[in-house]
C-alpha atoms as a PDB file:
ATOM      1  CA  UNK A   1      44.787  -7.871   3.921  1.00  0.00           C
ATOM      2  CA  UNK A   2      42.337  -5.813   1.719  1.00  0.00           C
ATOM      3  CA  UNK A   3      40.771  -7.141  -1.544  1.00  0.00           C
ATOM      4  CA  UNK A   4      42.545  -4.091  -3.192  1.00  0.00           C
ATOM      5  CA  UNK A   5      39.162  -2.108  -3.812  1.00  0.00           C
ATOM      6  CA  UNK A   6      41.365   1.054  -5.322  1.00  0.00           C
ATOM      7  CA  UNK A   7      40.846   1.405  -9.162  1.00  0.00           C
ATOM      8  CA  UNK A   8      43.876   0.948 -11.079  1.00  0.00           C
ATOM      9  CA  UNK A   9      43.916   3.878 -13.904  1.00  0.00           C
ATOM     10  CA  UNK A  10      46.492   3.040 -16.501  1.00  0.00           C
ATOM     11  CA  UNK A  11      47.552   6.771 -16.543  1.00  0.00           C
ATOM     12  CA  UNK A  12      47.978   7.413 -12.900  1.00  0.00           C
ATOM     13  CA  UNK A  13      49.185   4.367 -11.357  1.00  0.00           C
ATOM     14  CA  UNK A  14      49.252   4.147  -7.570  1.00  0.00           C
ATOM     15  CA  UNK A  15      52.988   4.459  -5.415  1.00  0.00           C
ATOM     16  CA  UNK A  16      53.733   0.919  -4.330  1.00  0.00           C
ATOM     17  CA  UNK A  17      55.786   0.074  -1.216  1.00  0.00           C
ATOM     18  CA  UNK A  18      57.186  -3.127  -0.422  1.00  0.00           C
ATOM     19  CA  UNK A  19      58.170  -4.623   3.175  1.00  0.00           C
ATOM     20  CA  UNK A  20      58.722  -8.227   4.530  1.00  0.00           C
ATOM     21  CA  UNK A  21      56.507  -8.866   7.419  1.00  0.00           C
ATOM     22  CA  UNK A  22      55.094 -12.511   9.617  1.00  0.00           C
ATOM     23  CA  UNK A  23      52.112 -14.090   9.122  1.00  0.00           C
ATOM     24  CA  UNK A  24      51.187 -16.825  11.048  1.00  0.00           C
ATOM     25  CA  UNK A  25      50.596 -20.552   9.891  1.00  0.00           C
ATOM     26  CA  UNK A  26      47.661 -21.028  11.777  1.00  0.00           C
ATOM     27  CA  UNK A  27      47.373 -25.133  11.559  1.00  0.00           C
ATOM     28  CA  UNK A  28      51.002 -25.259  11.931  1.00  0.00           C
ATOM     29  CA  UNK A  29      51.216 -23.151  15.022  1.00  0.00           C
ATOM     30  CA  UNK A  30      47.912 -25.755  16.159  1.00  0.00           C
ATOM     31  CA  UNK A  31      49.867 -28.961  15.068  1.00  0.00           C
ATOM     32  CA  UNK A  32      53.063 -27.820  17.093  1.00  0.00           C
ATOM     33  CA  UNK A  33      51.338 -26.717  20.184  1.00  0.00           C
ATOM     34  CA  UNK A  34      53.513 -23.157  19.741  1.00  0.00           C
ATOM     35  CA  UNK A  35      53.858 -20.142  17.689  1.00  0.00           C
ATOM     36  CA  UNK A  36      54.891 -21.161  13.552  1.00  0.00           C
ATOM     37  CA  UNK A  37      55.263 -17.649  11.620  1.00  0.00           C
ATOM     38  CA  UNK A  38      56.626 -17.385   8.144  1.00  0.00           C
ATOM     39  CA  UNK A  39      58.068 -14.061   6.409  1.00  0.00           C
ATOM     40  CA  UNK A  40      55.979 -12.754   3.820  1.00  0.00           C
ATOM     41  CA  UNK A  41      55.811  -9.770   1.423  1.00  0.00           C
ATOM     42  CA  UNK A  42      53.329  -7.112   1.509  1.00  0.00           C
ATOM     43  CA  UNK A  43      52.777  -4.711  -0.896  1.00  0.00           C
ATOM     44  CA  UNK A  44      51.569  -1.026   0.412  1.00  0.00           C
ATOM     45  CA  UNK A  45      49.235   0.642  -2.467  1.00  0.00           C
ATOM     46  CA  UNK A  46      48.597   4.444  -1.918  1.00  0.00           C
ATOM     47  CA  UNK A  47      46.942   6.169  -4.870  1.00  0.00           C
ATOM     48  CA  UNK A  48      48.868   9.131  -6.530  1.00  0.00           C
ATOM     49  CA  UNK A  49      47.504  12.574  -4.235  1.00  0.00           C
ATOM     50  CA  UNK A  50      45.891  10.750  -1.580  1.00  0.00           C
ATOM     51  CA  UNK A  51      48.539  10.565   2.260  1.00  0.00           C
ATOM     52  CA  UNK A  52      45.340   9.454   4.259  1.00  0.00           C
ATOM     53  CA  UNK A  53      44.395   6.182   1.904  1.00  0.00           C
ATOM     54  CA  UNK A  54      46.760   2.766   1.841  1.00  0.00           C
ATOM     55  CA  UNK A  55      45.496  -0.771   0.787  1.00  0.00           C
ATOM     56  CA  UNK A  56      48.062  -3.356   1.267  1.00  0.00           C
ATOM     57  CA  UNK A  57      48.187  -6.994   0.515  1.00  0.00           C
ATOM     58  CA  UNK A  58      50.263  -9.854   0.487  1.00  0.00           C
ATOM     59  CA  UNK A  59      52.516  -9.443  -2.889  1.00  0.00           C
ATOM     60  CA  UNK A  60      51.570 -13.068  -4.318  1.00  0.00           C
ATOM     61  CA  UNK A  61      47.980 -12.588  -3.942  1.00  0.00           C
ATOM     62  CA  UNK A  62      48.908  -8.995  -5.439  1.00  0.00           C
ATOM     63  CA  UNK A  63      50.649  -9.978  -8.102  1.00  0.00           C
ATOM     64  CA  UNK A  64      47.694 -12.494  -8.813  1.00  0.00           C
ATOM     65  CA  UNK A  65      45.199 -10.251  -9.119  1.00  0.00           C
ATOM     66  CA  UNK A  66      47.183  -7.989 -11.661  1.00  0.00           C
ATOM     67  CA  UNK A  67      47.626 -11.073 -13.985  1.00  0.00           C
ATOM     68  CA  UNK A  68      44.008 -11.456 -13.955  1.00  0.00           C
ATOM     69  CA  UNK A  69      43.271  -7.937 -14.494  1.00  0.00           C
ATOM     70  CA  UNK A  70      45.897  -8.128 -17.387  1.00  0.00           C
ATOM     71  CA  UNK A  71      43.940 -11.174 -18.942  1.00  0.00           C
ATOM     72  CA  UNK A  72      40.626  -9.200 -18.734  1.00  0.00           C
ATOM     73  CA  UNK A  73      41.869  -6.481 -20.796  1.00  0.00           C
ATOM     74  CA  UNK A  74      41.873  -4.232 -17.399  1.00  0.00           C
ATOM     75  CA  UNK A  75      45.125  -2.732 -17.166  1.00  0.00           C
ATOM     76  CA  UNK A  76      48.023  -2.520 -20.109  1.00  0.00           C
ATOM     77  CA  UNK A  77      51.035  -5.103 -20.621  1.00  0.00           C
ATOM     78  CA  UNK A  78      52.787  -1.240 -19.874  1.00  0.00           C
ATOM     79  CA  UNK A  79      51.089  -0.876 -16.037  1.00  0.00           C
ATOM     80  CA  UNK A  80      51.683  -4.041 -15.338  1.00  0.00           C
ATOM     81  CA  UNK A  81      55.170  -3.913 -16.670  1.00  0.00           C
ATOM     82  CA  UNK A  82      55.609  -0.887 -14.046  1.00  0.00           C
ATOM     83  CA  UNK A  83      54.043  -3.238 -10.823  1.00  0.00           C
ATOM     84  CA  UNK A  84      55.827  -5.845 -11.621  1.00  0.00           C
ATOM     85  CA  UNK A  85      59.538  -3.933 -11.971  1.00  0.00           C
ATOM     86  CA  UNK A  86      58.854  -2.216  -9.034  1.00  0.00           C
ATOM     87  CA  UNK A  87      58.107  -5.175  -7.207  1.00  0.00           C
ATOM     88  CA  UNK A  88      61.723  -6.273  -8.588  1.00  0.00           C
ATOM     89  CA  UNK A  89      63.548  -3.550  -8.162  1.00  0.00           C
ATOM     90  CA  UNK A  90      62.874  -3.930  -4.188  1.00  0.00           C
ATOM     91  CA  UNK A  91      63.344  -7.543  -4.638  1.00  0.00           C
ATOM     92  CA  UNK A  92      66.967  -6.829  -5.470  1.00  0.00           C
ATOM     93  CA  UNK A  93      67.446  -3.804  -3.403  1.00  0.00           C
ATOM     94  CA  UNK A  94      67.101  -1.123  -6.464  1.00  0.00           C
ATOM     95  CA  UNK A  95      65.687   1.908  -6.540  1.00  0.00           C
ATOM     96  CA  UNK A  96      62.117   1.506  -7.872  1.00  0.00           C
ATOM     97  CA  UNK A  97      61.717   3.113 -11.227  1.00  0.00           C
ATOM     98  CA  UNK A  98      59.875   6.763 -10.813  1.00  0.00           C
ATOM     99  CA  UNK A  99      57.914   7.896 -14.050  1.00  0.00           C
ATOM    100  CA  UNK A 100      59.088  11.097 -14.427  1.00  0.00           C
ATOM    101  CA  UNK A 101      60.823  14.338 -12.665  1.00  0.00           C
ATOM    102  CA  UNK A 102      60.835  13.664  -8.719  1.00  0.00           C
ATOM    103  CA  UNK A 103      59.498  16.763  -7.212  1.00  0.00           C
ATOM    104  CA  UNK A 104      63.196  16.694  -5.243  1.00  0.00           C
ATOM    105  CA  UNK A 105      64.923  17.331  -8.629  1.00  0.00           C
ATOM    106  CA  UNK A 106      62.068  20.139  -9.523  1.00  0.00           C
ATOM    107  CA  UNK A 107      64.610  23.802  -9.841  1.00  0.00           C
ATOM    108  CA  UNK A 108      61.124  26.103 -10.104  1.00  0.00           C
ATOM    109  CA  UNK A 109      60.344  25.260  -6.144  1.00  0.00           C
ATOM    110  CA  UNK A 110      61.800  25.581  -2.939  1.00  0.00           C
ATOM    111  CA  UNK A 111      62.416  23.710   0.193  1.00  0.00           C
ATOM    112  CA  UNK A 112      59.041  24.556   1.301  1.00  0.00           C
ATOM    113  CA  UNK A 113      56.982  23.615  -1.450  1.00  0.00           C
ATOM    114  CA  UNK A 114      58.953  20.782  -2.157  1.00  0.00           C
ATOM    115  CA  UNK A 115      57.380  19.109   1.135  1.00  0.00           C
ATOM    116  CA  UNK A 116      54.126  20.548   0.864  1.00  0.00           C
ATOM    117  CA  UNK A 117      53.684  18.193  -2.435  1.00  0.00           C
ATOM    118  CA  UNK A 118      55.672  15.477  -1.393  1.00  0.00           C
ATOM    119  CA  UNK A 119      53.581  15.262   2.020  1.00  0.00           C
ATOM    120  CA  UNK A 120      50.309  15.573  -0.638  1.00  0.00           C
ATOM    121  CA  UNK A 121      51.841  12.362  -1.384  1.00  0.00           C
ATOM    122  CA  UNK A 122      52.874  13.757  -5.076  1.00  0.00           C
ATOM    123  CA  UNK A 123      55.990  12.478  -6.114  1.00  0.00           C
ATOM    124  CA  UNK A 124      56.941  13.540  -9.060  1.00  0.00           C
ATOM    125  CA  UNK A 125      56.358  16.982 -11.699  1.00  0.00           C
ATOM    126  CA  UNK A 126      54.286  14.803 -14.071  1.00  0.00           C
ATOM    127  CA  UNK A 127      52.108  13.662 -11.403  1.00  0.00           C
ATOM    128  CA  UNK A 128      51.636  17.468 -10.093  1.00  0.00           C
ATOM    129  CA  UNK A 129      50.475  18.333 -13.713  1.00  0.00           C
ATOM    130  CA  UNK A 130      47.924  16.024 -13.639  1.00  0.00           C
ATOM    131  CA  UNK A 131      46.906  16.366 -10.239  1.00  0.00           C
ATOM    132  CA  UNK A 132      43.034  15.720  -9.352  1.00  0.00           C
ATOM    133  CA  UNK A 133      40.867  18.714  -7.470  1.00  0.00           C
ATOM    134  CA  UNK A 134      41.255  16.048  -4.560  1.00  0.00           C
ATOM    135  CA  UNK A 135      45.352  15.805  -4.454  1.00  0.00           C
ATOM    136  CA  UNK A 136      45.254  19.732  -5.164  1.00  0.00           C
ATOM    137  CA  UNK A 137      43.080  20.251  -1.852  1.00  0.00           C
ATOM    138  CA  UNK A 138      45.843  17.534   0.086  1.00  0.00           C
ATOM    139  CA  UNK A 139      48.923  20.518  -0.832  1.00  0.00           C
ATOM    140  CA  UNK A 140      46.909  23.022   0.234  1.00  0.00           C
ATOM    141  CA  UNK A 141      47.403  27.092  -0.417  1.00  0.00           C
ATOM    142  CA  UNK A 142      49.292  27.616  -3.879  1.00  0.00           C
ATOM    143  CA  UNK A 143      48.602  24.053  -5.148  1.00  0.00           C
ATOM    144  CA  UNK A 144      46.608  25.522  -8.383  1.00  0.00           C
ATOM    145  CA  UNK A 145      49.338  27.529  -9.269  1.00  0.00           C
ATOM    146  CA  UNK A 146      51.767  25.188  -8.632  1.00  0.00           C
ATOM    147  CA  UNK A 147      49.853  22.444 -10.770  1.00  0.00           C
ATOM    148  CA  UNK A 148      50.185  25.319 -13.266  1.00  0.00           C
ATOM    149  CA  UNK A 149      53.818  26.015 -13.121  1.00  0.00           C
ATOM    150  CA  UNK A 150      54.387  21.890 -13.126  1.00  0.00           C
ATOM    151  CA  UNK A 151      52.537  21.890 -16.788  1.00  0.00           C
ATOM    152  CA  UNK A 152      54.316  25.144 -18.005  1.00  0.00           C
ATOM    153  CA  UNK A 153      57.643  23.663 -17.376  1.00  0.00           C
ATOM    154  CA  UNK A 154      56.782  19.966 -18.800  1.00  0.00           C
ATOM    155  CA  UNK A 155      55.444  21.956 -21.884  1.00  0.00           C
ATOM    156  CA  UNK A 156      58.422  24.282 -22.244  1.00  0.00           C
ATOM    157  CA  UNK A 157      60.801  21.034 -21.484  1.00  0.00           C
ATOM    158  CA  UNK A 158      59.207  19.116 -23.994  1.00  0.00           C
ATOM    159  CA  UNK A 159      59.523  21.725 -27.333  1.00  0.00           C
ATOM    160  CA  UNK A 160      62.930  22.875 -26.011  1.00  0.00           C
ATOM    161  CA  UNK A 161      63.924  19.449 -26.811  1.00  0.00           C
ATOM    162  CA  UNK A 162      62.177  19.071 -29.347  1.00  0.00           C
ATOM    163  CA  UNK A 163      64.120  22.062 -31.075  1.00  0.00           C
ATOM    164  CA  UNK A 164      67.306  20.673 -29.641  1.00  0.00           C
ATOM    165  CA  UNK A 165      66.390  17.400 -31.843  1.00  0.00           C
ATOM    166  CA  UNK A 166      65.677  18.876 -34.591  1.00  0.00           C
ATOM    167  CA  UNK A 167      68.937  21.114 -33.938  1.00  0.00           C
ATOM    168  CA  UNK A 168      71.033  17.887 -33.692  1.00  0.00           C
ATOM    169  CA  UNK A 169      69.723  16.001 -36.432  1.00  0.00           C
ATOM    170  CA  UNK A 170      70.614  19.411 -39.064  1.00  0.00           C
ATOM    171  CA  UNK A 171      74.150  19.127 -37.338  1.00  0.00           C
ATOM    172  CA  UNK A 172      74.417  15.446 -38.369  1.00  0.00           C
ATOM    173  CA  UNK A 173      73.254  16.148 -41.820  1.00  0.00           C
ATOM    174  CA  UNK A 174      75.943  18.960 -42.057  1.00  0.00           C
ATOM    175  CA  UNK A 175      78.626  17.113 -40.609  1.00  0.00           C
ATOM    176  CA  UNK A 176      77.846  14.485 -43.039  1.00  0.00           C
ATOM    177  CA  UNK A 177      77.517  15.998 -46.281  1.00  0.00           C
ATOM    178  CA  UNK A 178      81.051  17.823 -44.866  1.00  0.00           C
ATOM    179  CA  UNK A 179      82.454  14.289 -44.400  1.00  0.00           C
ATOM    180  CA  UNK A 180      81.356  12.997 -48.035  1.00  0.00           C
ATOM    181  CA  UNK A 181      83.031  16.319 -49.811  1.00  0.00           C
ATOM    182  CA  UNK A 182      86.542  16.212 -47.701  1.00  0.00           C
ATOM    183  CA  UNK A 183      86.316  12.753 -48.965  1.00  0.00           C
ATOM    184  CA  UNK A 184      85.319  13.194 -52.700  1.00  0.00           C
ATOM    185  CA  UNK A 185      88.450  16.055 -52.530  1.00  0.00           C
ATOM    186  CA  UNK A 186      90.976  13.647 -50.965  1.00  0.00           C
ATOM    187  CA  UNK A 187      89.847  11.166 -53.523  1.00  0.00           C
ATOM    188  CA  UNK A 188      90.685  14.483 -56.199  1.00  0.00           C
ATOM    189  CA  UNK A 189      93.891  15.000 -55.050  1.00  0.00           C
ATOM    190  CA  UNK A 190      95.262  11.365 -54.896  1.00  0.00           C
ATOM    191  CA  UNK A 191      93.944  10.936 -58.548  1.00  0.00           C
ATOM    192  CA  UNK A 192      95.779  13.920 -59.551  1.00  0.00           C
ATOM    193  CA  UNK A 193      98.770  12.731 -57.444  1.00  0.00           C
ATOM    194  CA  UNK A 194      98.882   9.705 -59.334  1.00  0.00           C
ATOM    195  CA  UNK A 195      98.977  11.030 -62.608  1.00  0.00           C
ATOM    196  CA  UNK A 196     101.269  13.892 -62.027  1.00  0.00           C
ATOM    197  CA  UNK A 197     103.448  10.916 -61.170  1.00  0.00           C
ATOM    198  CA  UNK A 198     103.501   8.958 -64.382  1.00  0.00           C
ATOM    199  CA  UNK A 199     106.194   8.812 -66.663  1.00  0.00           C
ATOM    200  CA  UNK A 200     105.287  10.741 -69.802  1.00  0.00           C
ATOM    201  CA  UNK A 201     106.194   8.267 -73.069  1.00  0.00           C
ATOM    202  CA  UNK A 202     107.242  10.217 -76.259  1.00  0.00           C
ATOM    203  CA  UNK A 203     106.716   8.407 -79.516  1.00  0.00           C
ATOM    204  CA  UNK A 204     109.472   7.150 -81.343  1.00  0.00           C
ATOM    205  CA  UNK A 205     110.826   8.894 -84.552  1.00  0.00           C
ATOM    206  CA  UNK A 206     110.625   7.214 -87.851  1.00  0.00           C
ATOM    207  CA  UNK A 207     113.248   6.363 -90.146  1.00  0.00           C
ATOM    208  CA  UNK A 208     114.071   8.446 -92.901  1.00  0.00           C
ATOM    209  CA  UNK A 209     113.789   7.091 -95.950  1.00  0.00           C
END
C-alpha cells in the first residue's frame, strides 16, 4: 500500500472508494505450513480531475493517518468529518455522501457531456466550477466553457434562492401579522357578543313623598 503521498486540500477533497480485499498473515501462513489470509479494507484515493492517479491503502492505517493530520492542525474536524462518513456510509451499505450537484442530475448538459466529465473523473457541478487547468485538459474540447456554464448556474442557483428566502420569510411575516388581526377581531366580536348579551338593570323609582 502507498504512504498516501497525495495532498489533502480541505476545499477539494479527493473521491474515496472502499472494497474488502486479502492480505496475507505472513508468520501465520509460516507457522501453519499453508496459506493464512485475512479480509481487509482498502481505501481507493483518486484526487478530484485526475482518472490516471489512485493511491490506496489499508483503511485502518488510513484512517490513522487522518487522525494525525487532524491533531497537527492539517486538515479540518469538517474533511475529516467527510472521510470518515464516507468510510461509514460503505460500512453500512449507504450511499456515500456527494458534496454537491452530481454531474448526472446537471439539466444544462447532455448525455455526451455528461460522460466526458464524469470520465475526467469530475463528479459533481461544484467540483466542475472549480476545476484545475489539469482536470480541464482530462474533459477535453468544451471543458472551459463548460467550467463556465457550471459557475453561471451555481451563481444563478444560489441568488434565486436567495430571493426565494427572502420571498418566504415576507410571506411569514404577512401571514402572521394576518393571524394576530383575525385574532384581535374575533377577540372584538366576542367582547361585543358578551355585552350585547347582558341584561340591562333600570334603577328603581323612589317613593313619593
Amino acid at each position: 500500500m502507498s504512504n498516501m503521498p497525495i495532498a489533502l486540500m480541505e476545499d477539494s477533497p479527493p473521491y474515496l472508494d472502499f472494497q474488502l480485499g486479502v492480505k496475507e498473515l505472513r508468520n501465520e501462513s509460516i507457522k501453519a505450513g499453508r496459506k493464512i489470509d485475512e479480509d481487509v479494507e482498502i481505501v481507493y484515493i483518486t484526487p478530484m480531475g485526475d482518472n490516471k492517479t489512485q493511491n490506496e491503502d489499508y483503511v485502518p492505517d488510513w484512517l490513522s493517518h487522518l487522525k494525525d493530520r487532524l491533531h497537527h492542525n492539517q486538515i479540518s474536524q469538517k474533511y475529516y468529518d467527510f472521510c470518515f462518513e464516507s468510510y461509514q456510509a460503505w460500512k453500512h451499505k449507504r450511499a456515500a455522501p456527494v458534496t454537491g450537484m452530481p454531474i448526472e442530475q446537471w439539466p444544462q448538459v447532455t448525455k455526451a457531456q455528461v460522460r466526458m466529465i464524469t470520465d475526467a473523473n469530475i463528479r459533481t457541478v461544484e467540483d466542475l466550477a472549480k476545476a484545475p487547468d489539469e482536470a480541464l485538459g482530462a474533459i477535453g474540447m468544451g471543458a472551459r466553457e463548460l467550467k463556465r456554464k457550471a459557475e453561471v448556474y451555481l451563481k444563478s442557483a444560489a441568488d434565486h434562492g436567495a430571493v426565494s428566502e427572502k420571498v418566504n420569510d415576507l410571506e411569514i411575516q404577512v401571514k402572521s401579522a394576518n393571524d394576530e388581526k383575525d385574532e384581535m377581531l374575533q377577540r372584538i366580536a366576542d367582547l361585543e357578543a358578551k355585552l350585547s348579551e347582558k341584561p340591562v338593570i333600570k334603577p328603581k323609582k323612589g317613593k313619593a313623598a
